[in-house]
PDB file of N, CA and C in Angstrom:
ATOM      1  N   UNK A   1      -5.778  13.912 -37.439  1.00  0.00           N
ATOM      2  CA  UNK A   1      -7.132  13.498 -37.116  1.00  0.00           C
ATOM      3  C   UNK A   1      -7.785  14.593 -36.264  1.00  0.00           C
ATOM      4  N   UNK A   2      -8.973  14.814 -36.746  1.00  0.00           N
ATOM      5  CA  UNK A   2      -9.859  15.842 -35.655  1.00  0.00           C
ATOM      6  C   UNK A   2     -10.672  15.281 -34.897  1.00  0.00           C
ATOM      7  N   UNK A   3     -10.451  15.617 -33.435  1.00  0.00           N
ATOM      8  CA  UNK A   3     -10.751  14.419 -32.473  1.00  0.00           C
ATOM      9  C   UNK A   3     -12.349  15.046 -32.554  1.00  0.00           C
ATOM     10  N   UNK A   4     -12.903  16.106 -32.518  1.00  0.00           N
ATOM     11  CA  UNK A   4     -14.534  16.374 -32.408  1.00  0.00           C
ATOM     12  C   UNK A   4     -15.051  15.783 -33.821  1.00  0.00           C
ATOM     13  N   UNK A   5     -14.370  15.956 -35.084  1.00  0.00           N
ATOM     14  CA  UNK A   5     -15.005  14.865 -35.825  1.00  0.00           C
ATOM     15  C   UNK A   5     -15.089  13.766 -36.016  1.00  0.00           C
ATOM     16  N   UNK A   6     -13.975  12.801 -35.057  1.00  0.00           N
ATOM     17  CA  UNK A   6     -14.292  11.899 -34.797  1.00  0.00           C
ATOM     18  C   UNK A   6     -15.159  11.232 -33.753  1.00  0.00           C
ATOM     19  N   UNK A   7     -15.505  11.851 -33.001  1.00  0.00           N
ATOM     20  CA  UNK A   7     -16.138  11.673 -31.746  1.00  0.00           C
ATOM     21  C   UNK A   7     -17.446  11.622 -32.497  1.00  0.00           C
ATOM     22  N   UNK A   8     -17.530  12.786 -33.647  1.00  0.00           N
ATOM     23  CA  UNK A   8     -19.413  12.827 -33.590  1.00  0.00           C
ATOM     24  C   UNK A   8     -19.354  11.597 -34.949  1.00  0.00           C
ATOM     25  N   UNK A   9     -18.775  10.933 -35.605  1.00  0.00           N
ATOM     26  CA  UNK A   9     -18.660  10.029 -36.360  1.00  0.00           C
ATOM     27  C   UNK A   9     -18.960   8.702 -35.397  1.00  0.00           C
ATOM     28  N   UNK A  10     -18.710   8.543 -34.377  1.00  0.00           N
ATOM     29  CA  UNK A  10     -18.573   7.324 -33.987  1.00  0.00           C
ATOM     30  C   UNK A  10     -19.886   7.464 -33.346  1.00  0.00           C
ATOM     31  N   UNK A  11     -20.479   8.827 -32.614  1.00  0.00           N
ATOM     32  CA  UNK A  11     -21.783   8.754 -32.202  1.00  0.00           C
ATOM     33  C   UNK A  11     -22.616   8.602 -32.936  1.00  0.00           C
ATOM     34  N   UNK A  12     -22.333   8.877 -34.649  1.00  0.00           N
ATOM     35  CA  UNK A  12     -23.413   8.700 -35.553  1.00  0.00           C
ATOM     36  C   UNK A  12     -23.743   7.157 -36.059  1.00  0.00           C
ATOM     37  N   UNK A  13     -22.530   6.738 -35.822  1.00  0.00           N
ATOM     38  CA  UNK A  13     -22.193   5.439 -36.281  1.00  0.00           C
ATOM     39  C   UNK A  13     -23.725   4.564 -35.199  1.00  0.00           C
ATOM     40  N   UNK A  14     -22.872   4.799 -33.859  1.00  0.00           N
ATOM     41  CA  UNK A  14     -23.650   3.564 -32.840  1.00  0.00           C
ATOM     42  C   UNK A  14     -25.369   3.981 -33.115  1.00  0.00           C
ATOM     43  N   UNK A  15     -25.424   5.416 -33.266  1.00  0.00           N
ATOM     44  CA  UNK A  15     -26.724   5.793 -33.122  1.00  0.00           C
ATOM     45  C   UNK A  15     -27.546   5.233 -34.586  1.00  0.00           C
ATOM     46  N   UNK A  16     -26.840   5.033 -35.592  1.00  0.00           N
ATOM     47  CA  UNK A  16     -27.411   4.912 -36.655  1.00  0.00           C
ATOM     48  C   UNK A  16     -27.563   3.478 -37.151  1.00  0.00           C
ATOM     49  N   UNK A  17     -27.174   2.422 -36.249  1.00  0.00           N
ATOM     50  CA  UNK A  17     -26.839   1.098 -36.330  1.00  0.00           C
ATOM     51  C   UNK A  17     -27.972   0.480 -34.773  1.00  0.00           C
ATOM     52  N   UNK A  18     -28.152   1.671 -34.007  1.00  0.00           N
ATOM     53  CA  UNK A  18     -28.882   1.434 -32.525  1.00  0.00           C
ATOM     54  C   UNK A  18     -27.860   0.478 -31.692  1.00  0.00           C
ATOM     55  N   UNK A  19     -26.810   0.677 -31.834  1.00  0.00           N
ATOM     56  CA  UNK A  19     -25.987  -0.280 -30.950  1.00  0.00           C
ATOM     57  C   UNK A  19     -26.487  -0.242 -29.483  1.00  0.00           C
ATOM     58  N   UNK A  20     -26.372   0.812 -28.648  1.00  0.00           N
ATOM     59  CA  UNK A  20     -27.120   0.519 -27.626  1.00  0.00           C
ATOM     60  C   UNK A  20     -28.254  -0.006 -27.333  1.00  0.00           C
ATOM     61  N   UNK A  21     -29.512   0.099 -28.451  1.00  0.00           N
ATOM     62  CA  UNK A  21     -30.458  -0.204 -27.918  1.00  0.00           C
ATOM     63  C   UNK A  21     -30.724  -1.970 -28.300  1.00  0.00           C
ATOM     64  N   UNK A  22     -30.154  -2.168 -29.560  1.00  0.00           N
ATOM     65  CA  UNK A  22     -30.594  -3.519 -29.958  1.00  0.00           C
ATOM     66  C   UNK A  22     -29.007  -4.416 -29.904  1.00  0.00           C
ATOM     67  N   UNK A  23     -27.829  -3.711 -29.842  1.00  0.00           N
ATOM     68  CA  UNK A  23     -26.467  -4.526 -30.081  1.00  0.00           C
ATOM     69  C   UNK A  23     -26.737  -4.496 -31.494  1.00  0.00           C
ATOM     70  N   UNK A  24     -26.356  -5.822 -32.026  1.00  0.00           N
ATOM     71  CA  UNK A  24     -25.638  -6.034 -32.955  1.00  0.00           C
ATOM     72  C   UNK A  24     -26.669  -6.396 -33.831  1.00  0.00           C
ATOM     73  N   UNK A  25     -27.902  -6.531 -33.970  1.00  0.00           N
ATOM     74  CA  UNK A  25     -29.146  -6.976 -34.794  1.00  0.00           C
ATOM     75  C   UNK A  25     -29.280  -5.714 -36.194  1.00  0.00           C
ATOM     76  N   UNK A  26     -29.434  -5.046 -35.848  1.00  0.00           N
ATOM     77  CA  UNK A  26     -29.645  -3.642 -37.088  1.00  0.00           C
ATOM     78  C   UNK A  26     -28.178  -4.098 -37.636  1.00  0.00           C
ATOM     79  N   UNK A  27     -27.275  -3.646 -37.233  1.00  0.00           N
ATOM     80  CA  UNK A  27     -25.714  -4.028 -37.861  1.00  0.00           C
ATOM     81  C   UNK A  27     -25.511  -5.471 -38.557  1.00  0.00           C
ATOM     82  N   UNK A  28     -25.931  -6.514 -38.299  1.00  0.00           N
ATOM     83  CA  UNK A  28     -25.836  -7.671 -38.885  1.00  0.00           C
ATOM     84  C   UNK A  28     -26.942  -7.271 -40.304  1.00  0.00           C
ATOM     85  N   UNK A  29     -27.897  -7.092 -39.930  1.00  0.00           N
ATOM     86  CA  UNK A  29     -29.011  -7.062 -40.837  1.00  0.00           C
ATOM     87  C   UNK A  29     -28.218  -6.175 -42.057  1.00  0.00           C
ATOM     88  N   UNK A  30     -27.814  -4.617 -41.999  1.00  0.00           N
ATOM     89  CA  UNK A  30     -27.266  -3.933 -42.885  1.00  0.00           C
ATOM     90  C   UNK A  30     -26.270  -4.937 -43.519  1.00  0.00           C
ATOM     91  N   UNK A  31     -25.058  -5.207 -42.722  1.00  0.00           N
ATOM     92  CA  UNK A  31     -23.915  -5.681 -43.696  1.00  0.00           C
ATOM     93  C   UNK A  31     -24.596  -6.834 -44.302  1.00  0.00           C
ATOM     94  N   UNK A  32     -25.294  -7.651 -43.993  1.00  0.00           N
ATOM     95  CA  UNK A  32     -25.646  -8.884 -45.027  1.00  0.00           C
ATOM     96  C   UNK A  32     -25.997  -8.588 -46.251  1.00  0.00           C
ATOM     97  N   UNK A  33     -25.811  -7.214 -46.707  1.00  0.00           N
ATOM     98  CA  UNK A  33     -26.235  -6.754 -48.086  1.00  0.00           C
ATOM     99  C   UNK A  33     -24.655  -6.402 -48.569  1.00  0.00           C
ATOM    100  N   UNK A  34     -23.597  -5.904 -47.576  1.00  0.00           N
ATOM    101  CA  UNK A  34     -22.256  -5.157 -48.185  1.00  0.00           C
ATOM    102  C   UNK A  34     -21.701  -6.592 -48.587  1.00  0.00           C
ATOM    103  N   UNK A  35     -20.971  -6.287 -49.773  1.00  0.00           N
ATOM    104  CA  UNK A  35     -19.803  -7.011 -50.709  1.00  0.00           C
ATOM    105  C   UNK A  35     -18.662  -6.590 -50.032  1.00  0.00           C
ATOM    106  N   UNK A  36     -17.380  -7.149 -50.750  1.00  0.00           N
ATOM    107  CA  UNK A  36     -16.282  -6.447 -50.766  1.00  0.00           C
ATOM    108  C   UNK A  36     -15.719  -6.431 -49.641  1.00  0.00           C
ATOM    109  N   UNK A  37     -14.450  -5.254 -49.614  1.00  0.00           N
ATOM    110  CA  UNK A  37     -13.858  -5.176 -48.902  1.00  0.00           C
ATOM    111  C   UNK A  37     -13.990  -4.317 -47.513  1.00  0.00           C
ATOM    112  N   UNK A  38     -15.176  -3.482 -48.185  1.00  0.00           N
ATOM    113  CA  UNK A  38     -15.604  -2.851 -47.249  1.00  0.00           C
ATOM    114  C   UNK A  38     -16.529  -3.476 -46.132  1.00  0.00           C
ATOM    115  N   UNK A  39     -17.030  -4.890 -46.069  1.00  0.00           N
ATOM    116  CA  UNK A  39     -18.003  -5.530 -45.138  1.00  0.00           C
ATOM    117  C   UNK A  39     -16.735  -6.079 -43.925  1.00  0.00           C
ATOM    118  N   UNK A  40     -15.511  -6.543 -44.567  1.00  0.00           N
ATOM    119  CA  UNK A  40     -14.468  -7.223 -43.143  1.00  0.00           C
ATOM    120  C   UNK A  40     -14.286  -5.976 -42.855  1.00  0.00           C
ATOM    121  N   UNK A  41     -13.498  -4.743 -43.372  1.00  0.00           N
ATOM    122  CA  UNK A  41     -13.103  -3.711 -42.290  1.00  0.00           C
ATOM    123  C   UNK A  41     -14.526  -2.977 -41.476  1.00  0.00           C
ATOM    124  N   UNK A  42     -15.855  -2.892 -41.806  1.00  0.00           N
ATOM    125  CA  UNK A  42     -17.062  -2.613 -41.450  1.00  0.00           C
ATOM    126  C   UNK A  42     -17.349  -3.350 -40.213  1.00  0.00           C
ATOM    127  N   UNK A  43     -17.164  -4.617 -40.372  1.00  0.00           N
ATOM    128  CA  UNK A  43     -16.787  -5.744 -39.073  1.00  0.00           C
ATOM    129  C   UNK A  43     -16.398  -5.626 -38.479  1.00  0.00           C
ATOM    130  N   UNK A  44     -14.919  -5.260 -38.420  1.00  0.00           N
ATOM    131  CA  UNK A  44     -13.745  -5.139 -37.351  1.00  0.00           C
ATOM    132  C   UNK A  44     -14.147  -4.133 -36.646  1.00  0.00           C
ATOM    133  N   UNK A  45     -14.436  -2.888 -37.560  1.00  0.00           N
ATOM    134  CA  UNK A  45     -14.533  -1.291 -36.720  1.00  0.00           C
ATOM    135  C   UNK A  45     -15.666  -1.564 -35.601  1.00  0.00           C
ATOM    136  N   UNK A  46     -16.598  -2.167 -36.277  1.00  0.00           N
ATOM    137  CA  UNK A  46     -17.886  -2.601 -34.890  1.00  0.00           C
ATOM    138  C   UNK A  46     -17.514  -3.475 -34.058  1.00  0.00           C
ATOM    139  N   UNK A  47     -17.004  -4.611 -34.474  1.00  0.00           N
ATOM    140  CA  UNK A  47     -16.306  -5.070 -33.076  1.00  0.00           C
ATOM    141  C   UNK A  47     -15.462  -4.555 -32.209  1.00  0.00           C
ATOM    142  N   UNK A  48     -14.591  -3.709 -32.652  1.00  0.00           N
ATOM    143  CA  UNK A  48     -13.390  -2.974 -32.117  1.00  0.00           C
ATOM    144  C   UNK A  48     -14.176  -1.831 -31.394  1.00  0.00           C
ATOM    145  N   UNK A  49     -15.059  -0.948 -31.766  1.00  0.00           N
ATOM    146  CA  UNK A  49     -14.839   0.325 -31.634  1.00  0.00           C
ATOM    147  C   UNK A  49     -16.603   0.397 -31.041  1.00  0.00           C
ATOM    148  N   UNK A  50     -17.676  -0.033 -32.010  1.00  0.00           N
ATOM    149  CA  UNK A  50     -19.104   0.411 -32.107  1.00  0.00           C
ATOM    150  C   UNK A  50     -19.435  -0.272 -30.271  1.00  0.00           C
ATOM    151  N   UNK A  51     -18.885  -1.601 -30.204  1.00  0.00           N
ATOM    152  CA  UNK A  51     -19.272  -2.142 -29.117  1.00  0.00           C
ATOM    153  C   UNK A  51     -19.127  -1.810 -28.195  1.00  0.00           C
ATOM    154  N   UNK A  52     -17.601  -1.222 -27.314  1.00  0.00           N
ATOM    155  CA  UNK A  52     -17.029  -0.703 -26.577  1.00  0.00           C
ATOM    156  C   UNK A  52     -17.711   0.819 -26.064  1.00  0.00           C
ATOM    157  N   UNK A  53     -18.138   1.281 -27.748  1.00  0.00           N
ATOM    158  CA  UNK A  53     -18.511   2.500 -27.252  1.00  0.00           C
ATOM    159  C   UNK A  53     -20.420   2.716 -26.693  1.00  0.00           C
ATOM    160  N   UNK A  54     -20.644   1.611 -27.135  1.00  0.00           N
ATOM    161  CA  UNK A  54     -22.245   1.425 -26.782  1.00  0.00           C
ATOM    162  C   UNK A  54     -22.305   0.532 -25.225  1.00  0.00           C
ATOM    163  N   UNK A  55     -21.512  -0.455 -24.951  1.00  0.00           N
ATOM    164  CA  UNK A  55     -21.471  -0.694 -23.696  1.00  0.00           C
ATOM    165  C   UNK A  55     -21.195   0.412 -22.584  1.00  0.00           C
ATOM    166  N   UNK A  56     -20.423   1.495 -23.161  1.00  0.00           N
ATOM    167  CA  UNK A  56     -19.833   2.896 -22.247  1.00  0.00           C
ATOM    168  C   UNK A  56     -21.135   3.818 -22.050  1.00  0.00           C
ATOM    169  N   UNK A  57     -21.909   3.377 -23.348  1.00  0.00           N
ATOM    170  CA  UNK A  57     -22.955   4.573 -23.537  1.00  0.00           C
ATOM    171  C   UNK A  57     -24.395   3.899 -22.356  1.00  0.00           C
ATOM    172  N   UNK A  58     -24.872   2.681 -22.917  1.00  0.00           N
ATOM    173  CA  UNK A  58     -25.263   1.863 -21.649  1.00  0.00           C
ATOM    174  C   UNK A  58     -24.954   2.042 -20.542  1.00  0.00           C
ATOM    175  N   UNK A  59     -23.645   1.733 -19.673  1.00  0.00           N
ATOM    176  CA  UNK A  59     -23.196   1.931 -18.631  1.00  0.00           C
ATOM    177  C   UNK A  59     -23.660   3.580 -18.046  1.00  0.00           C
ATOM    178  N   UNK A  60     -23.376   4.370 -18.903  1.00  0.00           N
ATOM    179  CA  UNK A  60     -23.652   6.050 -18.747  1.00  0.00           C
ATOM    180  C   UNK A  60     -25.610   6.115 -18.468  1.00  0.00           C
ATOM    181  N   UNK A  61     -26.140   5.190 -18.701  1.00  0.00           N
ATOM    182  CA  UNK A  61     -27.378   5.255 -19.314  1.00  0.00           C
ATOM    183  C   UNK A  61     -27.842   4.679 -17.844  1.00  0.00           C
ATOM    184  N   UNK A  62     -27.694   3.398 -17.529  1.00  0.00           N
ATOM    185  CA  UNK A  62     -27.887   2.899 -15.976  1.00  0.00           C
ATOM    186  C   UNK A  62     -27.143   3.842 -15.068  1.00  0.00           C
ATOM    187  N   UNK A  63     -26.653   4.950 -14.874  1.00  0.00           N
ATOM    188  CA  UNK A  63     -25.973   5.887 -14.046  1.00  0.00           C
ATOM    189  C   UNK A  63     -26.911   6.498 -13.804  1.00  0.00           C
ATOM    190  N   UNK A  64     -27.970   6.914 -14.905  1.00  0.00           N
ATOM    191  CA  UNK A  64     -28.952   8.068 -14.618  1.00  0.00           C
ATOM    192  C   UNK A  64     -28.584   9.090 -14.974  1.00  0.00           C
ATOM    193  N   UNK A  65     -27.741   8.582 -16.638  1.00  0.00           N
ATOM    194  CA  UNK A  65     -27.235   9.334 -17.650  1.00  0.00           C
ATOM    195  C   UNK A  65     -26.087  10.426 -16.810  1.00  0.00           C
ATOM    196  N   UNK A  66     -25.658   9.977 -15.992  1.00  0.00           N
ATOM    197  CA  UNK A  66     -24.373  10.789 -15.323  1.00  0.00           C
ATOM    198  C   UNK A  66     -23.253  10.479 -16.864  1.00  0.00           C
ATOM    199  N   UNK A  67     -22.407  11.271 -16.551  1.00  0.00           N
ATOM    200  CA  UNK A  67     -20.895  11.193 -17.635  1.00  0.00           C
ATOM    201  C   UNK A  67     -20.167  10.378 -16.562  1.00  0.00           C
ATOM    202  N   UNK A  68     -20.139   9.838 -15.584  1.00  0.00           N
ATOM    203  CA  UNK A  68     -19.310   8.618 -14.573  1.00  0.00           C
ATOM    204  C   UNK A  68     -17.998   9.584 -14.621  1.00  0.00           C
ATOM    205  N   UNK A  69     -17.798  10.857 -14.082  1.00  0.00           N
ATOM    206  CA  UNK A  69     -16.861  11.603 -13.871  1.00  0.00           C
ATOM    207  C   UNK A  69     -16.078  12.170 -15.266  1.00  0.00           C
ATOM    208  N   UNK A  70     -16.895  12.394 -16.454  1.00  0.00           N
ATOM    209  CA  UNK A  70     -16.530  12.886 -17.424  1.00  0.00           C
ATOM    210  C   UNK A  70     -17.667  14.159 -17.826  1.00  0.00           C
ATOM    211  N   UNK A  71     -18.134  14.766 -17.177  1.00  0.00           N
ATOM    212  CA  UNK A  71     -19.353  15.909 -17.373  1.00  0.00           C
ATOM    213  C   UNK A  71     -18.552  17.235 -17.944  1.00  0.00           C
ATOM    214  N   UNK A  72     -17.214  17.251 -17.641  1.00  0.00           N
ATOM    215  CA  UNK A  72     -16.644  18.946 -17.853  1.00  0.00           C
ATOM    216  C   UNK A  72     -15.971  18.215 -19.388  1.00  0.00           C
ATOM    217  N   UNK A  73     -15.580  16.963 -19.610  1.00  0.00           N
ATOM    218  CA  UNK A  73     -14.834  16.421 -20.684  1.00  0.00           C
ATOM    219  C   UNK A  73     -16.183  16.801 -21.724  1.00  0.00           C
ATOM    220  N   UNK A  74     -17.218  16.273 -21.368  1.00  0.00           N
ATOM    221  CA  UNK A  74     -18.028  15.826 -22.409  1.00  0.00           C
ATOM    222  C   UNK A  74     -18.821  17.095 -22.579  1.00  0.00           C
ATOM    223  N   UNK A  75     -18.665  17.969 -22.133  1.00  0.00           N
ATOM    224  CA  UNK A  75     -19.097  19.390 -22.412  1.00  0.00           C
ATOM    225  C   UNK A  75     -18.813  19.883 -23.124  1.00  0.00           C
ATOM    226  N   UNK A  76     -17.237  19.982 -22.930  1.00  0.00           N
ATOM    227  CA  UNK A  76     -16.150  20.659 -23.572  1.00  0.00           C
ATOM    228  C   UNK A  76     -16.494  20.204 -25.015  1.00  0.00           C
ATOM    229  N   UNK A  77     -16.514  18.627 -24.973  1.00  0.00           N
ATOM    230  CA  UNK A  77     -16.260  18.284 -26.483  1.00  0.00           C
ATOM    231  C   UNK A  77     -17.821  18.793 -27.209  1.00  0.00           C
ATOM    232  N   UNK A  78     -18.938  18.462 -26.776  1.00  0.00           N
ATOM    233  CA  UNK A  78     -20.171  18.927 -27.609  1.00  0.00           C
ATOM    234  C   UNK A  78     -19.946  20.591 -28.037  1.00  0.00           C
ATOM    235  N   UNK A  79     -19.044  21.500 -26.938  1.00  0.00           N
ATOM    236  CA  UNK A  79     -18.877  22.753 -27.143  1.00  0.00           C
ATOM    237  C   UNK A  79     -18.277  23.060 -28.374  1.00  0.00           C
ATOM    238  N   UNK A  80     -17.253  22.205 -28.689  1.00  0.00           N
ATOM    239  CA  UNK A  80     -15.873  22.221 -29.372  1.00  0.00           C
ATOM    240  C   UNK A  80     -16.569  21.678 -30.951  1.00  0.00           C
ATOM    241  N   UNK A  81     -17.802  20.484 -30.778  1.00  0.00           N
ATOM    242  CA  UNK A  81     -18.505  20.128 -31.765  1.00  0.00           C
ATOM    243  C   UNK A  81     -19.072  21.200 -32.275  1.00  0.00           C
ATOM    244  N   UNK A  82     -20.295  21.339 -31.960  1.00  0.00           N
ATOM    245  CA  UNK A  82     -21.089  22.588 -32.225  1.00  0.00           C
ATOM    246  C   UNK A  82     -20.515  23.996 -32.410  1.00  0.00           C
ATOM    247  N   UNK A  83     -19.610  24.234 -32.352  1.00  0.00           N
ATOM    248  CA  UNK A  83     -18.322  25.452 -32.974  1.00  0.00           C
ATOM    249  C   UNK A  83     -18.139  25.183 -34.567  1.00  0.00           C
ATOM    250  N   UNK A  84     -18.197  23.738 -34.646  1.00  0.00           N
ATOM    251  CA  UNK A  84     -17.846  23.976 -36.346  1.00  0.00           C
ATOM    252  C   UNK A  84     -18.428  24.820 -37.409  1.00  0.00           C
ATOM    253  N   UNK A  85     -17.587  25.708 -37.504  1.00  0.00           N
ATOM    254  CA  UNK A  85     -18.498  26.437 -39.281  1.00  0.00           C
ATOM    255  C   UNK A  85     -19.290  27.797 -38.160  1.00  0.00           C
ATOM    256  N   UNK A  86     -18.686  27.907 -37.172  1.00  0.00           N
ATOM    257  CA  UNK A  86     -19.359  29.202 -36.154  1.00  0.00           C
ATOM    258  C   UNK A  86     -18.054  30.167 -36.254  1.00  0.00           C
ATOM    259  N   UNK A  87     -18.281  31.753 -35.831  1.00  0.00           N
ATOM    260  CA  UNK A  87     -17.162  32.062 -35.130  1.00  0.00           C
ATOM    261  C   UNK A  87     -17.312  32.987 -33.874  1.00  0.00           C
ATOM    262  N   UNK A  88     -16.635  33.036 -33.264  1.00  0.00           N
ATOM    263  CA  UNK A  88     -16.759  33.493 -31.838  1.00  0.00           C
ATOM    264  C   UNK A  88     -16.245  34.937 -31.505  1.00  0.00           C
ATOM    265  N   UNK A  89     -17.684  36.238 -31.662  1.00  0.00           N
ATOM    266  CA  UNK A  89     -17.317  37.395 -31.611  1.00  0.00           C
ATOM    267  C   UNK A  89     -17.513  37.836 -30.306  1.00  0.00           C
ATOM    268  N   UNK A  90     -16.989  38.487 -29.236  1.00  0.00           N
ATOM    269  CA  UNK A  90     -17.004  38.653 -28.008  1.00  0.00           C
ATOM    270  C   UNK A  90     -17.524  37.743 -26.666  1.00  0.00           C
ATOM    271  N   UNK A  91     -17.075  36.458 -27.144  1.00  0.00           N
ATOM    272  CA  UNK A  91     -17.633  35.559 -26.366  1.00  0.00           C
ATOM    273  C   UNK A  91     -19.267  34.889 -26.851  1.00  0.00           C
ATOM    274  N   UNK A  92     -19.764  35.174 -27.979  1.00  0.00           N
ATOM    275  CA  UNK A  92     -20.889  34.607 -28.417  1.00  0.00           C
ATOM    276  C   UNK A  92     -20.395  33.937 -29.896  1.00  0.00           C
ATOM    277  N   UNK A  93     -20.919  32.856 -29.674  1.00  0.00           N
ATOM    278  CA  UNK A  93     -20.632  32.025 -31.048  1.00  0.00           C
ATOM    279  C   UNK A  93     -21.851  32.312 -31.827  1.00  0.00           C
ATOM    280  N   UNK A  94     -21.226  32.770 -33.383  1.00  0.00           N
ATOM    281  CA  UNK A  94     -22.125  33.110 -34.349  1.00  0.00           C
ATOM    282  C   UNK A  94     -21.854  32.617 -35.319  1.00  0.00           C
ATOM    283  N   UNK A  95     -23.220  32.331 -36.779  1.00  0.00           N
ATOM    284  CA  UNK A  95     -22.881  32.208 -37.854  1.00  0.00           C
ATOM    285  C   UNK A  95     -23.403  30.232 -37.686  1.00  0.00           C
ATOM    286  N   UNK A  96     -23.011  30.183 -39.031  1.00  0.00           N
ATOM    287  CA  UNK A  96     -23.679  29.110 -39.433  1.00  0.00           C
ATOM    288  C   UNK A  96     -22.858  27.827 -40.321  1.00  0.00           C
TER     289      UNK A  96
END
């Protein structure tokens, strides 16, 4: 597993569902259209995972958008994101 592609998967996820801003309203609304098997595991992952990470993102948000002692973590990782498909010639990341 690649932990920076998972990280920006799960940010795309909450962001693209508005978990922080509305909870669970956009997300109910979408799956009431999914069939199959893909609507229970779609379920679980938002209960398990979308919620947890939008209550963290909230919490970060009433801080006054502090990282709550994660600022050098969460650097690192947007750094480590934004590297993909770059490469790094004397200390400058290049390329596309």
């Amino acid at each position: 597993m690649i932990i920076p592609v998972k990280l920006s998967a799960e940010q795309a996820f909450i962001a693209l569902f508005q978990v922080v801003a509305q909870g669970d309203a956009v997300f109910d609304k979408y799956i009431a259209g999914v069939e199959g098997p893909q609507k229970r595991s779609m379920g679980d992952y938002f209960k398990r995972v979308a919620v947890k990470l939008a209550a963290a993102e909230k919490e970060r948000n009433e801080a006054g958008g502090a990282g709550l002692g994660l600022n050098s973590d969460e650097e690192e990782d947007v750094r480590e994101i934004m590297c993909v498909g770059k490469v790094e010639v004397g200390g400058v990341w290049e390329g596309e």
